[in-house]
N, C-alpha and C. Protein backbone atom coordinates (compact mmCIF):
# COMPACT_ATOMS: atom_id res chain seq x y z
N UNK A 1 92.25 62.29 102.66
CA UNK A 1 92.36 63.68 103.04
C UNK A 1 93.79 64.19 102.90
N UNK A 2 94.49 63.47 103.02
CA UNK A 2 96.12 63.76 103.31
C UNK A 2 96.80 64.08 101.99
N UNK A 3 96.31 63.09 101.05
CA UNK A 3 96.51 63.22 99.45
C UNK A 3 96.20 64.48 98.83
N UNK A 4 94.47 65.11 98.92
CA UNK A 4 94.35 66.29 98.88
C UNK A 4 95.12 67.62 99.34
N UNK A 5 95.05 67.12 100.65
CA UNK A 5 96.34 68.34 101.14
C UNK A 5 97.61 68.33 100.26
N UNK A 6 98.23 67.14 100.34
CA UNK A 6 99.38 67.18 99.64
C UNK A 6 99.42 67.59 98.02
N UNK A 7 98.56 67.19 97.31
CA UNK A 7 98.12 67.53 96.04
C UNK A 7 97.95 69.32 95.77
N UNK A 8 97.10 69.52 97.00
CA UNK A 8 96.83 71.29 96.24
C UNK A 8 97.77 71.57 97.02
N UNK A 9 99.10 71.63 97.76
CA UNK A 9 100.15 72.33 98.10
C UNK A 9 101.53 72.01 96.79
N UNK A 10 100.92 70.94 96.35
CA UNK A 10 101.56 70.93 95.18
C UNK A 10 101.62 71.38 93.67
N UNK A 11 100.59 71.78 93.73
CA UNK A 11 99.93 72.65 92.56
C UNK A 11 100.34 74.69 92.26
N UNK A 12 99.81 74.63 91.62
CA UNK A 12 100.31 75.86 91.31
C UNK A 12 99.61 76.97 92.63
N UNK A 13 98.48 76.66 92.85
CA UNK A 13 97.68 77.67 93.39
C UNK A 13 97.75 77.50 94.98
N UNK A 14 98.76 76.24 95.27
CA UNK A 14 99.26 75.91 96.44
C UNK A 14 100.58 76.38 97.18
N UNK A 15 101.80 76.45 95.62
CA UNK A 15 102.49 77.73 96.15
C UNK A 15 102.43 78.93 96.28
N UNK A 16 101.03 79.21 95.55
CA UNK A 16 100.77 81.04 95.15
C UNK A 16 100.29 80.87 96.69
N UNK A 17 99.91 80.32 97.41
CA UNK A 17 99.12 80.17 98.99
C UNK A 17 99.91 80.60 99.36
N UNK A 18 101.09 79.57 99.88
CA UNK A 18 102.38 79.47 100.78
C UNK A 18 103.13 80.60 100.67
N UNK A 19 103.45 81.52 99.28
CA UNK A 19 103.91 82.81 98.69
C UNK A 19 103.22 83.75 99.36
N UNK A 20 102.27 83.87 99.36
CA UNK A 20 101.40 84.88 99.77
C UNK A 20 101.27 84.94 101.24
N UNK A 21 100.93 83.90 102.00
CA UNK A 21 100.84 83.42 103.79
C UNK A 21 102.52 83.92 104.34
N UNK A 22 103.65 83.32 103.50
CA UNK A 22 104.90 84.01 103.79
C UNK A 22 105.10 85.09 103.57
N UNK A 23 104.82 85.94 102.71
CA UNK A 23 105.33 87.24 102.46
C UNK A 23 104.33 87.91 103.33
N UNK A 24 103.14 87.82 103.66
CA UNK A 24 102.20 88.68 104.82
C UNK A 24 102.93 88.71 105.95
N UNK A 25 103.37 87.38 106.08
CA UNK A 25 103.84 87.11 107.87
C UNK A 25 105.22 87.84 107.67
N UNK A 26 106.03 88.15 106.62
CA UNK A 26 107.17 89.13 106.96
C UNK A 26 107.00 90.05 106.54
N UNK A 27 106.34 90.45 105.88
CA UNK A 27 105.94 92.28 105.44
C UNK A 27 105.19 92.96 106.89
N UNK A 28 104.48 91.70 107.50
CA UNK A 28 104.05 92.38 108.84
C UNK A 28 105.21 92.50 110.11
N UNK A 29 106.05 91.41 110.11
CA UNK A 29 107.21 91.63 110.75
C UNK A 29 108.11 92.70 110.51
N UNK A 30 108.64 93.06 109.62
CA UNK A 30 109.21 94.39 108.95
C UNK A 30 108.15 95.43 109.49
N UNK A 31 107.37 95.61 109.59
CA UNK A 31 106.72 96.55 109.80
C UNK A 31 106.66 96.68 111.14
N UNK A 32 106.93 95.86 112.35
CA UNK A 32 107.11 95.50 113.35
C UNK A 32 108.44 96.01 114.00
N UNK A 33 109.32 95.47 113.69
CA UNK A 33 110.34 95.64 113.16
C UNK A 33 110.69 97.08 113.21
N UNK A 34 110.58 97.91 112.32
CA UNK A 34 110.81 99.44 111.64
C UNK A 34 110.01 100.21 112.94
N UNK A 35 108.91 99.90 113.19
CA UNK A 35 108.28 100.87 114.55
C UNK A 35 109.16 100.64 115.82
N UNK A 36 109.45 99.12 116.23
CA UNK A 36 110.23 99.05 116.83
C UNK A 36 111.65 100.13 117.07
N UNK A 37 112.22 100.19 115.63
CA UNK A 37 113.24 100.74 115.88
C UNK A 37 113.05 102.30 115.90
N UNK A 38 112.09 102.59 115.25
CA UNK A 38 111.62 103.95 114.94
C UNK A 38 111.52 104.41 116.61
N UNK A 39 111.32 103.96 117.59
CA UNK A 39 110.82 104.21 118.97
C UNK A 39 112.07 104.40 119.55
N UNK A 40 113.45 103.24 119.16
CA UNK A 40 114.89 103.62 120.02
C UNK A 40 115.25 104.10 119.08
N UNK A 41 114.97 105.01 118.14
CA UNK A 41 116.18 106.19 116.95
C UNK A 41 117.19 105.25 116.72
N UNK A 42 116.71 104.09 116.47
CA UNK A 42 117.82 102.91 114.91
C UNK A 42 117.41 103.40 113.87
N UNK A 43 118.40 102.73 112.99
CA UNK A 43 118.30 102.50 111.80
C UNK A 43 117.16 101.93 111.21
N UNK A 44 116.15 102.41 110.58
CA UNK A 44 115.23 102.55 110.16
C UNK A 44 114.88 101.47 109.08
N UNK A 45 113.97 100.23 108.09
CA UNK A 45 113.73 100.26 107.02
C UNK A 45 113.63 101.68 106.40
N UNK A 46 114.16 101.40 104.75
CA UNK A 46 113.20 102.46 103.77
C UNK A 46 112.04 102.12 103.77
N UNK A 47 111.46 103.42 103.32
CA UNK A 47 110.03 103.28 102.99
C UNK A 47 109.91 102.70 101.68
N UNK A 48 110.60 102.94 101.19
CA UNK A 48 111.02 101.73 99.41
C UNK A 48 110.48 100.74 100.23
N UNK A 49 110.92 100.23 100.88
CA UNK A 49 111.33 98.27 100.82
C UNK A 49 109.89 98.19 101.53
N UNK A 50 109.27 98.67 102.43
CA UNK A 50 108.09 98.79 102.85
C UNK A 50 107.34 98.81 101.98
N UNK A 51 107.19 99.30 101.10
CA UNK A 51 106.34 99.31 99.97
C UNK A 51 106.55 97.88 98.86
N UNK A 52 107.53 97.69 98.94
CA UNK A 52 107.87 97.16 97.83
C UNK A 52 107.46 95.78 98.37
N UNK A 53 107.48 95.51 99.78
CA UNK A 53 107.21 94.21 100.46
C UNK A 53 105.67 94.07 100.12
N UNK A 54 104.93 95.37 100.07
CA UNK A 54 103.21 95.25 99.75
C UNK A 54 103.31 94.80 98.72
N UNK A 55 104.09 95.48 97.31
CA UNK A 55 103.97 95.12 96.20
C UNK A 55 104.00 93.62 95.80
N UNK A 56 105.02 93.14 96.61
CA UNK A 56 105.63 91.79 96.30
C UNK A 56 104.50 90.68 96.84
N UNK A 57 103.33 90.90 97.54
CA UNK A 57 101.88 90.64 97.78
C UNK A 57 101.85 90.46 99.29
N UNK A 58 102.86 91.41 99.75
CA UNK A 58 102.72 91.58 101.55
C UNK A 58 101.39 92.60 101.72
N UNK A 59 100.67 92.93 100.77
CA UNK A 59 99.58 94.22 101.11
C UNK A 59 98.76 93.94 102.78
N UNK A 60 98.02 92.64 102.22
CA UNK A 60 97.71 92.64 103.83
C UNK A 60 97.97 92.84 105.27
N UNK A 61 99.90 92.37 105.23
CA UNK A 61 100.48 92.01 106.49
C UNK A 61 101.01 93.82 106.59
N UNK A 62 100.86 93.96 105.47
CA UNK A 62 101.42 95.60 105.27
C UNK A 62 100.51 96.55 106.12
N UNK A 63 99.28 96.46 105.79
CA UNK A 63 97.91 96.51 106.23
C UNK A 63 97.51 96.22 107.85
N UNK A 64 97.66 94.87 108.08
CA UNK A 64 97.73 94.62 110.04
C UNK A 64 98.72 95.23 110.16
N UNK A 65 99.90 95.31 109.75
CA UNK A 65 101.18 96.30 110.80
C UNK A 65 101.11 97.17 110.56
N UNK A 66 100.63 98.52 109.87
CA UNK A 66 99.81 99.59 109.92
C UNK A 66 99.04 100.02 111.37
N UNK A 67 98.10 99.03 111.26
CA UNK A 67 96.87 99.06 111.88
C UNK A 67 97.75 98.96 113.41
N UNK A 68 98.52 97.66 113.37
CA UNK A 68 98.37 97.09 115.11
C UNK A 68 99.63 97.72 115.87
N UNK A 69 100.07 98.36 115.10
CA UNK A 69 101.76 98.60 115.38
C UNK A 69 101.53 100.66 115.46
N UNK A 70 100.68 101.00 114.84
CA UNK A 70 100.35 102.47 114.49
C UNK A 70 101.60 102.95 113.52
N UNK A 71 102.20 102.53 112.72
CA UNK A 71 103.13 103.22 112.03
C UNK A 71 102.80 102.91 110.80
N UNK A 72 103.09 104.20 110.03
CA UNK A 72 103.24 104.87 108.90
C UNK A 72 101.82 105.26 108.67
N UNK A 73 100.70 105.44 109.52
CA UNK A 73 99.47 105.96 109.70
C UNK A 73 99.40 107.23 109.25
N UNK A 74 100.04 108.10 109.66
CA UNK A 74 100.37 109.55 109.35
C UNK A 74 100.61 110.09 108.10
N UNK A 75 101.61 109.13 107.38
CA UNK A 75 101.99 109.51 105.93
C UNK A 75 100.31 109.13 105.16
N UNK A 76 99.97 110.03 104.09
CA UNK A 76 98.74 110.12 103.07
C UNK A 76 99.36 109.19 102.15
N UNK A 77 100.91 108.90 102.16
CA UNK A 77 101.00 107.93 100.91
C UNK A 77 101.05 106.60 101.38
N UNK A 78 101.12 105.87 102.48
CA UNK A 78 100.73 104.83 102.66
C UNK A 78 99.24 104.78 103.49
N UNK A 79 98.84 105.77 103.85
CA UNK A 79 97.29 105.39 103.91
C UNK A 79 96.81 105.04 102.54
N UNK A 80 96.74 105.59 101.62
CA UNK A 80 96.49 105.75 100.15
C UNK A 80 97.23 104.38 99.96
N UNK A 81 98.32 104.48 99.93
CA UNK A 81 99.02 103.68 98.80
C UNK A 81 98.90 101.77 99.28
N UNK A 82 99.10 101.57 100.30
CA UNK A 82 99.07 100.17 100.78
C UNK A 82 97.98 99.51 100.30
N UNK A 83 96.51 100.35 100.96
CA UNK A 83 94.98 100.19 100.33
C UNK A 83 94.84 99.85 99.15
N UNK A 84 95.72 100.87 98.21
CA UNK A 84 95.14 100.75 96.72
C UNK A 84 96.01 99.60 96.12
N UNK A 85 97.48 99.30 96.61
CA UNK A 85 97.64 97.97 96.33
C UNK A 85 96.83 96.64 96.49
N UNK A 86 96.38 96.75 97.68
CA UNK A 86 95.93 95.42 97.79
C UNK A 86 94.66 95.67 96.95
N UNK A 87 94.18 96.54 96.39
CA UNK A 87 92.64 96.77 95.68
C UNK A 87 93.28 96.17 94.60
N UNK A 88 94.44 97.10 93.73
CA UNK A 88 94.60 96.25 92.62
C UNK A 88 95.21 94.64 92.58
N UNK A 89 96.05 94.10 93.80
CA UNK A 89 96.24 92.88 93.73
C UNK A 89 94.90 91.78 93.84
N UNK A 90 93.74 92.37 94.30
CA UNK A 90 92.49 91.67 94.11
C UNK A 90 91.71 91.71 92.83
N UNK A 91 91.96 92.68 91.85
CA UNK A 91 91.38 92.90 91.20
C UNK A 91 91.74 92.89 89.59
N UNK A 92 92.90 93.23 89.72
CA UNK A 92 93.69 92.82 88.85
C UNK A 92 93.19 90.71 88.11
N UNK A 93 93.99 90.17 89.22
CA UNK A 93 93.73 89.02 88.63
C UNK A 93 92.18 88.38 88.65
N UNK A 94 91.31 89.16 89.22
CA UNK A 94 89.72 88.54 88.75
C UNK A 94 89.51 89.14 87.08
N UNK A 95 90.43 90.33 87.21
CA UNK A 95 89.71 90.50 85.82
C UNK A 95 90.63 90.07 84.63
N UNK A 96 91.67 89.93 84.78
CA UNK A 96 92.12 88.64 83.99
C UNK A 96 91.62 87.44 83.83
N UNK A 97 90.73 87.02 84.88
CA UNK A 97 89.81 85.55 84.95
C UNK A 97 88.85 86.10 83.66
N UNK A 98 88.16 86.90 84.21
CA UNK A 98 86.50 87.39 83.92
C UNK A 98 87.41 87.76 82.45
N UNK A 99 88.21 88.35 81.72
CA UNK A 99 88.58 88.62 80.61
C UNK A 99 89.03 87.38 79.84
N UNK A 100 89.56 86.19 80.12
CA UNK A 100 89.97 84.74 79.82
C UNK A 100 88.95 83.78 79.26
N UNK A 101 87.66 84.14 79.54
CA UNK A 101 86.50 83.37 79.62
C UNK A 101 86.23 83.61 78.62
């Protein structure tokens, strides 16, 4: 069992895991983060880097800190825009599969 584990964390589709599990857990922190400060009038994230953290395949964590945190709910471009990332980061690479075949 241990071999397996160690094997697919070693593989390609084992760091695309670890890539993806890390960048959720800080795209949702940042987002944490930014409401936080948004509440004592700090210094703010951009909304660039917020975005750009979805892009970079934080969509999900982008997505729960949305949701659990209530910020950036209001803006139409990240209701819209977060969503339709993570649509195309799902979809995108199935149809590169389904096109490969």
């Amino acid at each position: 069992m241990a071999e397996r584990v160690t094997a697919f964390f070693l593989s390609p589709a084992g760091w695309l895991t670890v890539y993806l599990v890390v960048m959720n857990l800080v795209t949702f922190a940042v987002y944490g983060v930014d409401k936080w400060k948004a509440r004592r009038q700090r210094y703010r994230v951009p909304e660039k880097t917020l975005f750009l953290l979805a892009i970079a395949g934080g969509s999900i964590g982008a997505l729960a800190g949305m949701h659990l945190f209530h910020h950036k709910i209001r803006h139409w471009y990240f209701r819209c825009g977060i969503p339709l990332i993570l649509i195309f980061q799902i979809v995108l690479p199935l149809l590169a599969v389904h096109l490969m075949r």
